[in-house]
C-alpha atoms as a PDB file:
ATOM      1  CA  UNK A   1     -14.419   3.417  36.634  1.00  0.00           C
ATOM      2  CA  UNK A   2     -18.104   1.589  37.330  1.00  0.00           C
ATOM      3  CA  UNK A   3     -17.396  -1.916  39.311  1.00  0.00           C
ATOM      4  CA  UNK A   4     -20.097  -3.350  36.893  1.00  0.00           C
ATOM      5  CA  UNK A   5     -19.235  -5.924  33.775  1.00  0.00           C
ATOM      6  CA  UNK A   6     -17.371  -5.121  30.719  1.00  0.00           C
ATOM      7  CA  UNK A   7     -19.770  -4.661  27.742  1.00  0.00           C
ATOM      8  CA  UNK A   8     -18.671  -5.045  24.759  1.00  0.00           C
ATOM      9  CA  UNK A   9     -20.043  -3.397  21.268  1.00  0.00           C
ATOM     10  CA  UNK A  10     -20.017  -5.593  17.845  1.00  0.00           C
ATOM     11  CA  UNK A  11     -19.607  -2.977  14.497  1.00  0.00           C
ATOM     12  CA  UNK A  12     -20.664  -4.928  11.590  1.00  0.00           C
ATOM     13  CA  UNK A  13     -19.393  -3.913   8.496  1.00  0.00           C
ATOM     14  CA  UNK A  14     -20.773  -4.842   5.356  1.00  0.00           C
ATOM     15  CA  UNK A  15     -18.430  -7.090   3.163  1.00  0.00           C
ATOM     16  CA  UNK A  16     -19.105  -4.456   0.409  1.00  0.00           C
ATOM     17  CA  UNK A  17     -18.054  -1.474   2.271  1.00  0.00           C
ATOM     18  CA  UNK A  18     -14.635  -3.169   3.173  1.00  0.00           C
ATOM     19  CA  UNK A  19     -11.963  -0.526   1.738  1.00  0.00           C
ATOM     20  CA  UNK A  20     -14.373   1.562  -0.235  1.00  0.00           C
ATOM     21  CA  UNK A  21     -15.105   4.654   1.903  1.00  0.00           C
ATOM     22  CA  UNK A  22     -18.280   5.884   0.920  1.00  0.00           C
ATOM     23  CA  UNK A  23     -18.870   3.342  -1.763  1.00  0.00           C
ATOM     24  CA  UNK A  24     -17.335   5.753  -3.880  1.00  0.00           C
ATOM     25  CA  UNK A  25     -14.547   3.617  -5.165  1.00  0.00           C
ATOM     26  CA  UNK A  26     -15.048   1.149  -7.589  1.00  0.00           C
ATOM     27  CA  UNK A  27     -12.041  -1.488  -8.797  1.00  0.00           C
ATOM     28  CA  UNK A  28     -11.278   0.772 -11.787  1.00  0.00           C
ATOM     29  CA  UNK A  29     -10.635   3.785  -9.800  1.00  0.00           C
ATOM     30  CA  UNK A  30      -8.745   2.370  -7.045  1.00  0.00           C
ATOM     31  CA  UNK A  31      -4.697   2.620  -6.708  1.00  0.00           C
ATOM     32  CA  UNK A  32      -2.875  -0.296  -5.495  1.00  0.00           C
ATOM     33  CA  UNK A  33       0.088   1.475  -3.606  1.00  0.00           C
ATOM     34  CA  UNK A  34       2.607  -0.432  -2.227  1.00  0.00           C
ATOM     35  CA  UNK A  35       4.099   1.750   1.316  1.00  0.00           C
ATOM     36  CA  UNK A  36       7.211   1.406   2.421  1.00  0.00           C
ATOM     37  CA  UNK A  37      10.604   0.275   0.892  1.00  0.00           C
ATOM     38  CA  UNK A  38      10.679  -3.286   3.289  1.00  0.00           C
ATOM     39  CA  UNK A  39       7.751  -3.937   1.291  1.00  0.00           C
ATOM     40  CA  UNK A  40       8.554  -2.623  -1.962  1.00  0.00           C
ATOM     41  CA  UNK A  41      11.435  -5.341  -1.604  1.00  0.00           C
ATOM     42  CA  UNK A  42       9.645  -8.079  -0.492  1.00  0.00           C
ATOM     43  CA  UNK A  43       7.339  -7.388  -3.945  1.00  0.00           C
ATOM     44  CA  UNK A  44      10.405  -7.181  -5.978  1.00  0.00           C
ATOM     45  CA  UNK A  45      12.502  -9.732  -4.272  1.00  0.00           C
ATOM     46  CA  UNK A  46      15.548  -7.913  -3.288  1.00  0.00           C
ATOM     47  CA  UNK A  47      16.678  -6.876   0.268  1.00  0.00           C
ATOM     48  CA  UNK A  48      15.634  -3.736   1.731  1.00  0.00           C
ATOM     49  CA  UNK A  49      19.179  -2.554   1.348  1.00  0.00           C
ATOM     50  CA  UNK A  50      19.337  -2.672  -2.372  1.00  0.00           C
ATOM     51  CA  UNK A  51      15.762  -1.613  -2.738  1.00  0.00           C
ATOM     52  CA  UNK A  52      16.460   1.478  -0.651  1.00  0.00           C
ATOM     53  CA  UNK A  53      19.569   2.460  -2.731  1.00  0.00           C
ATOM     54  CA  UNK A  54      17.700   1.683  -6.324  1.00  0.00           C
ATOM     55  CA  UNK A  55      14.564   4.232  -4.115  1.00  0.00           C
ATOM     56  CA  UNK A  56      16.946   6.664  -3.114  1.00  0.00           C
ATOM     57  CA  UNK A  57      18.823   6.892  -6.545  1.00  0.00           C
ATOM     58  CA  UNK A  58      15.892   7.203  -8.344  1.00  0.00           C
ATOM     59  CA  UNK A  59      16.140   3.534 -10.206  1.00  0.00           C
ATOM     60  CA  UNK A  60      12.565   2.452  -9.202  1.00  0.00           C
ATOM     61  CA  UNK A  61       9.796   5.044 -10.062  1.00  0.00           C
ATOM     62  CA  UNK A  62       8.718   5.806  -6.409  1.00  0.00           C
ATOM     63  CA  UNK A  63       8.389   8.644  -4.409  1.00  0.00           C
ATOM     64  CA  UNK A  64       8.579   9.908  -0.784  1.00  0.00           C
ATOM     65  CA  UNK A  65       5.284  10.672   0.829  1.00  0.00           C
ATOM     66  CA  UNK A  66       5.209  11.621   4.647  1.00  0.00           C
ATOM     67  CA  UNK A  67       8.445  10.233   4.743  1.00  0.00           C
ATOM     68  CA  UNK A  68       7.586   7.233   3.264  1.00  0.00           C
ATOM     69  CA  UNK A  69       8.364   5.223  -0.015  1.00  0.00           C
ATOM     70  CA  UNK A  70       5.521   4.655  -2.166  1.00  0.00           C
ATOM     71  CA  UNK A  71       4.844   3.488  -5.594  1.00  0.00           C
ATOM     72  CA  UNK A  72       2.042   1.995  -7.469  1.00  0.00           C
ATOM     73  CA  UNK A  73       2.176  -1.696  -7.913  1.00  0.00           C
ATOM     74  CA  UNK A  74       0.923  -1.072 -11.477  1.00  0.00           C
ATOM     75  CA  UNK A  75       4.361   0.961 -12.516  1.00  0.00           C
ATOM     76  CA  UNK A  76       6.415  -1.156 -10.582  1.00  0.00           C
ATOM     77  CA  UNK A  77       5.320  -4.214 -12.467  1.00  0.00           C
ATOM     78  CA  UNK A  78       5.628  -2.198 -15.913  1.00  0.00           C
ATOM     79  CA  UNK A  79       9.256  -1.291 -14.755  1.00  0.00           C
ATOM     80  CA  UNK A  80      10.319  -5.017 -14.352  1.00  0.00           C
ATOM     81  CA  UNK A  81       8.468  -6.116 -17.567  1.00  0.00           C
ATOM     82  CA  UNK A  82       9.419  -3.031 -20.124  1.00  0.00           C
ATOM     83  CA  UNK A  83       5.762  -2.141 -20.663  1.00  0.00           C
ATOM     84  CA  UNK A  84       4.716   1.155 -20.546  1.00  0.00           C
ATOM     85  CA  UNK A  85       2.316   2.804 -18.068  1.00  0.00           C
END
C-alpha cells in the first residue's frame, strides 16, 4: 500500500436514475415486492411467527424465491381488502 493520502471518489447519481436501471422502468411497469417474511409481517401487522405459518401454508399469496419469501405489495393489499388482482 502507497504511504500517500487517502483519495476519495464522489459518484453522482442523477435523482432520476435512482432505482430505474437504464431508465427503462417507468412507475407503471415497476413491481413493488415486498422480500422477506419479517417484513411481510411488519406490512401486515402480525409477528413473523404467524406470518411465516400463514407463508408456509399457503394463506398469503407469496412465493419462495432464492430462498426467500416474496410477494407483491399490490396482491397482498387485495388479499386483506377482498379486491381482486
Amino acid at each position: 500500500m502507497g504511504s500517500g493520502p487517502l483519495s476519495l471518489k464522489t459518484v453522482h447519481t442523477p435523482i432520476g436514475d435512482i432505482g430505474m436501471p437504464n431508465n427503462t422502468e417507468t412507475p407503471d411497469t415497476q413491481i413493488d415486492l415486498i422480500w422477506g417474511a419479517e417484513e411481510i409481517a411488519k406490512v401486515i401487522g402480525r409477528s413473523a411467527r404467524v406470518t411465516f405459518h400463514l407463508l408456509t401454508t399457503g394463506a398469503l399469496p407469496a412465493r419462495k424465491v432464492g430462498g426467500r419469501w416474496v410477494i407483491e405489495r399490490s396482491k397482498l393489499i387485495a388479499f386483506f381488502t377482498g379486491s381482486a388482482s
